[in-house]
C-alpha atoms as a PDB file:
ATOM      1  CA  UNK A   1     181.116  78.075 126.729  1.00  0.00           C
ATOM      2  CA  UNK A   2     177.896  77.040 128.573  1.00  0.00           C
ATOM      3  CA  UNK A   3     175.221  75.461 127.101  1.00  0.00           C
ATOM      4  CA  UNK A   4     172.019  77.743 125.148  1.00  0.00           C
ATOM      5  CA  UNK A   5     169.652  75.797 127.352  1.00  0.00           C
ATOM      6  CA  UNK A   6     171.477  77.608 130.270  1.00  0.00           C
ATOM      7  CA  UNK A   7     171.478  80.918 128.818  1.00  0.00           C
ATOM      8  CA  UNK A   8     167.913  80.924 127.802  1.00  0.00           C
ATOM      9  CA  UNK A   9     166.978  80.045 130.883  1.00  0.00           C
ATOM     10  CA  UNK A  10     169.063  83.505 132.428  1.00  0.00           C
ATOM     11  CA  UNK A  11     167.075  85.249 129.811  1.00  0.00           C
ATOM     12  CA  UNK A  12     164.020  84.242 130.313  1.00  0.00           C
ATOM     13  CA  UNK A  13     163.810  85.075 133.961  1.00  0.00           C
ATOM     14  CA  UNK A  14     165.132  88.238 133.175  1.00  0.00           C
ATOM     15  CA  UNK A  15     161.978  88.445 131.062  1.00  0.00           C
ATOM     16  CA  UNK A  16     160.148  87.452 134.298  1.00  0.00           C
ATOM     17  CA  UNK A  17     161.436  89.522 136.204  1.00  0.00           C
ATOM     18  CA  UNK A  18     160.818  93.061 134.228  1.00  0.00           C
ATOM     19  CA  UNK A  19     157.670  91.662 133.753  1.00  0.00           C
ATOM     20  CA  UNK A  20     156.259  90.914 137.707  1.00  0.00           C
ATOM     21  CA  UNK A  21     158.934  94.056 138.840  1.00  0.00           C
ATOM     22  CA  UNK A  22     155.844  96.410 139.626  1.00  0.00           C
ATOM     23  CA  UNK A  23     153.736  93.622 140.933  1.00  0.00           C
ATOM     24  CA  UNK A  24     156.127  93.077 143.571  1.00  0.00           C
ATOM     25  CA  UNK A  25     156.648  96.030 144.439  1.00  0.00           C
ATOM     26  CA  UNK A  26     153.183  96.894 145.119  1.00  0.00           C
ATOM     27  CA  UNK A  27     152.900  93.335 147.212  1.00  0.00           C
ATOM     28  CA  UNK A  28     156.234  94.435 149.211  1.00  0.00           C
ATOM     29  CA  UNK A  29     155.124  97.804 149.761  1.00  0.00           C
ATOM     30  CA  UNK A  30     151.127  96.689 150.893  1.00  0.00           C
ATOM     31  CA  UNK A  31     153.039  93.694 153.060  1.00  0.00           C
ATOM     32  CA  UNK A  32     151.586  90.795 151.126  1.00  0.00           C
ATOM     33  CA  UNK A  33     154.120  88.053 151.643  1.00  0.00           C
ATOM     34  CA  UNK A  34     151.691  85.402 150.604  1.00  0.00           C
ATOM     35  CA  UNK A  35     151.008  86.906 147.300  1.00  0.00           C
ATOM     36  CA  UNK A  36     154.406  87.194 146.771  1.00  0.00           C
ATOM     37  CA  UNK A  37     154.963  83.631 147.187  1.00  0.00           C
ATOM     38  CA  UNK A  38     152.164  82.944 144.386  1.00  0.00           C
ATOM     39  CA  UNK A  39     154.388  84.563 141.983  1.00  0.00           C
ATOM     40  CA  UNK A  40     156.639  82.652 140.054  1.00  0.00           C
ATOM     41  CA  UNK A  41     159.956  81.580 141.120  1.00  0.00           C
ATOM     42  CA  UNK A  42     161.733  82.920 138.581  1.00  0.00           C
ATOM     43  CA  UNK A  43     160.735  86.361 138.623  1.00  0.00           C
ATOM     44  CA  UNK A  44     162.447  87.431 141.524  1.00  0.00           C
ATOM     45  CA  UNK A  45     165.269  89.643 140.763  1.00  0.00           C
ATOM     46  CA  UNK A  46     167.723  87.799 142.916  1.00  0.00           C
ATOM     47  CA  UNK A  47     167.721  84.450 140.442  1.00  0.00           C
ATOM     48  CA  UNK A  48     169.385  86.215 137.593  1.00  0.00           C
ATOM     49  CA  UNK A  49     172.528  85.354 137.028  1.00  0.00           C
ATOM     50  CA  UNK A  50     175.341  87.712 135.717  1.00  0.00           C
ATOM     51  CA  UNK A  51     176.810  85.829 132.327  1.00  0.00           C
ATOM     52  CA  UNK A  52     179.101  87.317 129.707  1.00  0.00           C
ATOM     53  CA  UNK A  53     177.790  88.293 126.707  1.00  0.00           C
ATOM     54  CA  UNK A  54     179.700  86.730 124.248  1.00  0.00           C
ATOM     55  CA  UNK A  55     180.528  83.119 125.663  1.00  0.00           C
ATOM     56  CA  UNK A  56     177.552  82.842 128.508  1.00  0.00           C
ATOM     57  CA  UNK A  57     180.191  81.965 130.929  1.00  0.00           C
ATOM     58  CA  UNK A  58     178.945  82.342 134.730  1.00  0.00           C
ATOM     59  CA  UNK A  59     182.281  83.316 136.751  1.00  0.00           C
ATOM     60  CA  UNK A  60     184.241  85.622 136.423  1.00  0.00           C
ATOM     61  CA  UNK A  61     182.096  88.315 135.140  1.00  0.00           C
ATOM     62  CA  UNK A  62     182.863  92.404 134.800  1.00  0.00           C
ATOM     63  CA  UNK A  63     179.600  93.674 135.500  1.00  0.00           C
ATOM     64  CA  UNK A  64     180.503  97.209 134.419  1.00  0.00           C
ATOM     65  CA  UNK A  65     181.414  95.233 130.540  1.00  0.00           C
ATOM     66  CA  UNK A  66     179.458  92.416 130.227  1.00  0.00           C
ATOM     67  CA  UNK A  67     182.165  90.026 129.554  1.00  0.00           C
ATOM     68  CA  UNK A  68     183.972  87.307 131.470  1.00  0.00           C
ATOM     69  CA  UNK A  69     187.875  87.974 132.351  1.00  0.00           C
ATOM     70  CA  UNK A  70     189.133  85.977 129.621  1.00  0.00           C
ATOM     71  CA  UNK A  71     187.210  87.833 126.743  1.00  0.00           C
ATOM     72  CA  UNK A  72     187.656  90.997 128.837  1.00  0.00           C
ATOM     73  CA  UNK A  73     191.488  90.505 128.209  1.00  0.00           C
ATOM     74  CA  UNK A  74     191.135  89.135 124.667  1.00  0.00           C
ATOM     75  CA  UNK A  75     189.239  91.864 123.680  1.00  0.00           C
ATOM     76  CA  UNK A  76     191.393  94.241 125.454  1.00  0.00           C
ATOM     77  CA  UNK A  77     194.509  93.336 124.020  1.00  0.00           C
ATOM     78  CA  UNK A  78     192.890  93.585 121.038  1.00  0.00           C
ATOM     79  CA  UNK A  79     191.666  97.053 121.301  1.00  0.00           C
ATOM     80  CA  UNK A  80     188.125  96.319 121.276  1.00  0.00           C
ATOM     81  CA  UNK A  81     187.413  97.948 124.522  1.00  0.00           C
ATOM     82  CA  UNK A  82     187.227 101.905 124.648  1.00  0.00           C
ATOM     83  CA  UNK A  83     189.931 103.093 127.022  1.00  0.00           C
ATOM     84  CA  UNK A  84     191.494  99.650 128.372  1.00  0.00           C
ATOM     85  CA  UNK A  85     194.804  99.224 127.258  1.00  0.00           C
ATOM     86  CA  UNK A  86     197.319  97.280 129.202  1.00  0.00           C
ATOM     87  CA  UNK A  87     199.272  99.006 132.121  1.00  0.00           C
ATOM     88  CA  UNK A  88     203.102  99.236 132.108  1.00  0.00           C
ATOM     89  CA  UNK A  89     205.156 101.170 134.412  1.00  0.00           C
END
């Protein structure tokens, strides 16, 4: 599990970047590359990381789920997850 230090900081430039989203889109679409630059670091859309939800682990992430493969298949195998269940053939 990562630290909370580490996931607040994911959610707080997700924060930044809904916030500045139509700000840079007005500087992209005008051509204002310095302006752009002026804007914080963090709230380009690029910088956010994809974590799982439950443990804030960084690889190995479903996007579709939210959840990192090892909670994907705990949570699976537990029946947690709508329409997973585990293939045999």
């Amino acid at each position: 599990m990562s630290t909370t230090a580490v996931i607040a900081r994911n959610l707080k430039r997700q924060r930044l970047a809904a916030k500045y989203a139509a700000k840079r889109e007005e500087l992209k679409a005008a051509g204002d590359y310095e302006g752009l630059q002026k804007l914080p670091r963090n709230s380009a859309p690029t910088r956010i990381k994809n974590r799982c939800t439950v443990t804030g682990k960084g690889r190995g992430v479903y996007k579709k789920f939210g959840l990192c493969r090892n909670m994907f298949r705990q949570f699976a195998l537990e029946g947690k997850i709508p329409g997973i269940r585990k293939a045999s053939w």
